[in-house]
C-alpha atoms as a PDB file:
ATOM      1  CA  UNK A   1       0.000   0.000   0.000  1.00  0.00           C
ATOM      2  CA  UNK A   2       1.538   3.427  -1.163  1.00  0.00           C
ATOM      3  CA  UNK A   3       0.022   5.350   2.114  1.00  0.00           C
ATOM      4  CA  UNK A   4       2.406   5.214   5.194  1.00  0.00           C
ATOM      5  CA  UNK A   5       1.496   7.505   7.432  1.00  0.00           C
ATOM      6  CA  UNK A   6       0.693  11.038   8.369  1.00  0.00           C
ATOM      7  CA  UNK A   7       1.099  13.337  11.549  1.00  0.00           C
ATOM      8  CA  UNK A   8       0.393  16.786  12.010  1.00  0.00           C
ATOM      9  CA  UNK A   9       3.494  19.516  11.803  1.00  0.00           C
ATOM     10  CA  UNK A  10       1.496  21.918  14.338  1.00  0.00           C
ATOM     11  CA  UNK A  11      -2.425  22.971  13.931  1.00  0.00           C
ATOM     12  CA  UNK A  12      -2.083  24.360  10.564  1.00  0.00           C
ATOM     13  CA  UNK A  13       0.152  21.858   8.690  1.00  0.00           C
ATOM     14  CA  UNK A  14      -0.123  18.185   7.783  1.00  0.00           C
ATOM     15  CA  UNK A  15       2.426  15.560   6.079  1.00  0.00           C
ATOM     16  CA  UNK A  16       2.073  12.621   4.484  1.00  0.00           C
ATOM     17  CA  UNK A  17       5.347  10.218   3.729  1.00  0.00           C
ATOM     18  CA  UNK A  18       4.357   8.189   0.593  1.00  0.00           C
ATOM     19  CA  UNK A  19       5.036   5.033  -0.890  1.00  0.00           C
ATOM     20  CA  UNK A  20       5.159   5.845  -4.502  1.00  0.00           C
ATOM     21  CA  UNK A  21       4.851   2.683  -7.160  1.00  0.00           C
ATOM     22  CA  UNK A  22       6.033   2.100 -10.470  1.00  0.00           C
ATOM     23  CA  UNK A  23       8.504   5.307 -10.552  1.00  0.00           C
ATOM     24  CA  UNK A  24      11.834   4.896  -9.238  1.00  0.00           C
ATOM     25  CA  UNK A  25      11.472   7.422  -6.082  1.00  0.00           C
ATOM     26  CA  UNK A  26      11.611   5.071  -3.426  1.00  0.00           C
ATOM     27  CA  UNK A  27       9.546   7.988  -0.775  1.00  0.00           C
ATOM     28  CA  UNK A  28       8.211  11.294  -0.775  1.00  0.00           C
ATOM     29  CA  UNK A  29       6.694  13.082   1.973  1.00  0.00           C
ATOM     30  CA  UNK A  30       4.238  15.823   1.414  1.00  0.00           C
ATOM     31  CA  UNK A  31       3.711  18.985   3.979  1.00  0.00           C
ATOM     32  CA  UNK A  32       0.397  20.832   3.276  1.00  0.00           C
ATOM     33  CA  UNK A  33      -1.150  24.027   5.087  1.00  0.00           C
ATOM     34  CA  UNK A  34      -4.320  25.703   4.330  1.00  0.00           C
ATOM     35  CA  UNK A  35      -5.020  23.829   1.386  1.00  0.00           C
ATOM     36  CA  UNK A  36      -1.322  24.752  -0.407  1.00  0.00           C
ATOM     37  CA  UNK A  37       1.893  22.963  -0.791  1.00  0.00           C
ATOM     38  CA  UNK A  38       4.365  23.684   1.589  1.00  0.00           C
ATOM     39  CA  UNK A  39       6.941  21.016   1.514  1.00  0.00           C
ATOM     40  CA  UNK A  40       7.729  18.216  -0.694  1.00  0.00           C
ATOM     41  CA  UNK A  41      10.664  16.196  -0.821  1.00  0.00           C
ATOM     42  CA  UNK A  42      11.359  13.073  -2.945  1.00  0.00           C
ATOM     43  CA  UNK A  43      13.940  10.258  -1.810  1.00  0.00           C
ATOM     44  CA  UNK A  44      15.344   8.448  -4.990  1.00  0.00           C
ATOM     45  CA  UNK A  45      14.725   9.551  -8.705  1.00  0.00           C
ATOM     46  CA  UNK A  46      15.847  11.563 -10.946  1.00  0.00           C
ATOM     47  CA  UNK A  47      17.209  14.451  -8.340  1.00  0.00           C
ATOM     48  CA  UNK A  48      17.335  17.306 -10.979  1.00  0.00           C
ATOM     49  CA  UNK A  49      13.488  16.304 -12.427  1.00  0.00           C
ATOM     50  CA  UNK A  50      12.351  16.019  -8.794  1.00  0.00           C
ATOM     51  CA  UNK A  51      13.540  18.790  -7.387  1.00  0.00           C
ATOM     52  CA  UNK A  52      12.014  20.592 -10.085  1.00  0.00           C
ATOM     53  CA  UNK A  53       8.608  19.130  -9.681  1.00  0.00           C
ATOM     54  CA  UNK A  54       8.938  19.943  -6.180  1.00  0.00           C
ATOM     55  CA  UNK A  55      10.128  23.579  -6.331  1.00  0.00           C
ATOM     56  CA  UNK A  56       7.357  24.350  -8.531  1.00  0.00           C
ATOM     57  CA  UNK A  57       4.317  23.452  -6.756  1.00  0.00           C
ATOM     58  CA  UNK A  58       5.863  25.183  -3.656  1.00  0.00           C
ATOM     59  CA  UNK A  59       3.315  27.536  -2.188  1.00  0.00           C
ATOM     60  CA  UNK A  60       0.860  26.287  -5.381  1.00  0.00           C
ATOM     61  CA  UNK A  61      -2.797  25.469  -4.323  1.00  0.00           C
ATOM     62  CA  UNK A  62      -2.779  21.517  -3.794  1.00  0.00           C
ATOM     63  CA  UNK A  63      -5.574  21.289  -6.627  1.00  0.00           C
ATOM     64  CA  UNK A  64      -4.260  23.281  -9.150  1.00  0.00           C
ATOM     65  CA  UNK A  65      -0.922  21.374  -8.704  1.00  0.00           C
ATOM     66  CA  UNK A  66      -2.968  17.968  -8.725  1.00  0.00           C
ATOM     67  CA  UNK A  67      -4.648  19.140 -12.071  1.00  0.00           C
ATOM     68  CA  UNK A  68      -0.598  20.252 -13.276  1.00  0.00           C
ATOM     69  CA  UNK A  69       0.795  16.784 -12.874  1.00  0.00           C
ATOM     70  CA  UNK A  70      -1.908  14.216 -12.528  1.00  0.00           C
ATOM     71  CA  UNK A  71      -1.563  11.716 -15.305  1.00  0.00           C
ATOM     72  CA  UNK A  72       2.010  12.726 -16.281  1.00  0.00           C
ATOM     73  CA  UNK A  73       3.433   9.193 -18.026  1.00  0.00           C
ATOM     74  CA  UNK A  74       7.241   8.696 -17.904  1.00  0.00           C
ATOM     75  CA  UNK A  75       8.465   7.049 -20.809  1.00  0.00           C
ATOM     76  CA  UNK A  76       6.741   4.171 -21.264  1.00  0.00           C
ATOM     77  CA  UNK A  77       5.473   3.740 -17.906  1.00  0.00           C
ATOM     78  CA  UNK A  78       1.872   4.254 -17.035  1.00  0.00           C
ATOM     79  CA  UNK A  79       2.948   6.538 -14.092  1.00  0.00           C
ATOM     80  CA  UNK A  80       5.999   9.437 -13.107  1.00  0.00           C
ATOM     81  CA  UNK A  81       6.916  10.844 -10.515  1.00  0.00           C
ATOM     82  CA  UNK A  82       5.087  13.651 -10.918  1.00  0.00           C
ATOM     83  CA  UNK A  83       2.103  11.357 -10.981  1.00  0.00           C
ATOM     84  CA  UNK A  84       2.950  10.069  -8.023  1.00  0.00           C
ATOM     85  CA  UNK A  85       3.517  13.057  -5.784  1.00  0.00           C
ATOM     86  CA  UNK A  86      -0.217  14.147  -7.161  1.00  0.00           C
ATOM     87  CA  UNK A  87      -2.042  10.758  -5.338  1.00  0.00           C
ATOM     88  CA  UNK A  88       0.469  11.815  -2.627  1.00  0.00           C
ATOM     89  CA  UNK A  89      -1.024  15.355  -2.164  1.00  0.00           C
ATOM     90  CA  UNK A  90      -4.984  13.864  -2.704  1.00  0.00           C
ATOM     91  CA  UNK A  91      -3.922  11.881  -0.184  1.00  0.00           C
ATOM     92  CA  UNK A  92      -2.793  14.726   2.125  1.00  0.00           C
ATOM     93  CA  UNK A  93      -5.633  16.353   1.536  1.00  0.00           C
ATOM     94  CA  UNK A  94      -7.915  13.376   2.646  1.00  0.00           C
ATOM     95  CA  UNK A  95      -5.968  13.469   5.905  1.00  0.00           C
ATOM     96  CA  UNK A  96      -6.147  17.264   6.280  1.00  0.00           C
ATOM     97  CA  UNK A  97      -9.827  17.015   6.163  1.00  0.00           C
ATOM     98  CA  UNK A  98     -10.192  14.002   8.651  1.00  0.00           C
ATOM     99  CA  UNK A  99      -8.145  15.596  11.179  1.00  0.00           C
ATOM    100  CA  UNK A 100     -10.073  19.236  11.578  1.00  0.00           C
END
């Protein structure tokens, strides 16, 4: 299961560490407050590619960076990193709204 676990950074902020599959990023942990992306860090990949990704969605809305990189493909897998780190934040989300 791709889900490890989430705890809350103080009463604004949540992360999420992830499982991703299919992509070679072995983990990536998600920090979310008020409904935008604070933190994201990916362990394994492609650093330059992920770093990207993650730099760019910093601060971003967590659905308009969902819409951005859901359903990114790399190659000729049926997934990316990218993709990934979008069920990640969905996910983050989810846990967000369970915990208010």
């Amino acid at each position: 299961m791709p889900f490890i676990g989430s705890y809350k950074e103080d009463k604004m902020s949540t992360k999420v560490v992830f499982r991703p599959q299919g992509v070679c990023s072995q983990l990536i942990t998600v920090e979310i407050e008020d409904n935008k992306v604070k933190d994201v860090v990916f362990y394994g990949g492609c650093a330059g590619n992920t770093q990207g990704v993650a730099r760019l969605i910093q601060g971003m809305d967590v659905d308009e960076a969902i819409s951005r990189i859901q359903g990114i493909r790399c190659g000729y897998k049926p997934t990316s990193c990218p993709d990934q780190l979008s069920i990640a934040l969905k996910q983050a989300q989810y846990e967000a709204a369970k915990s208010r």
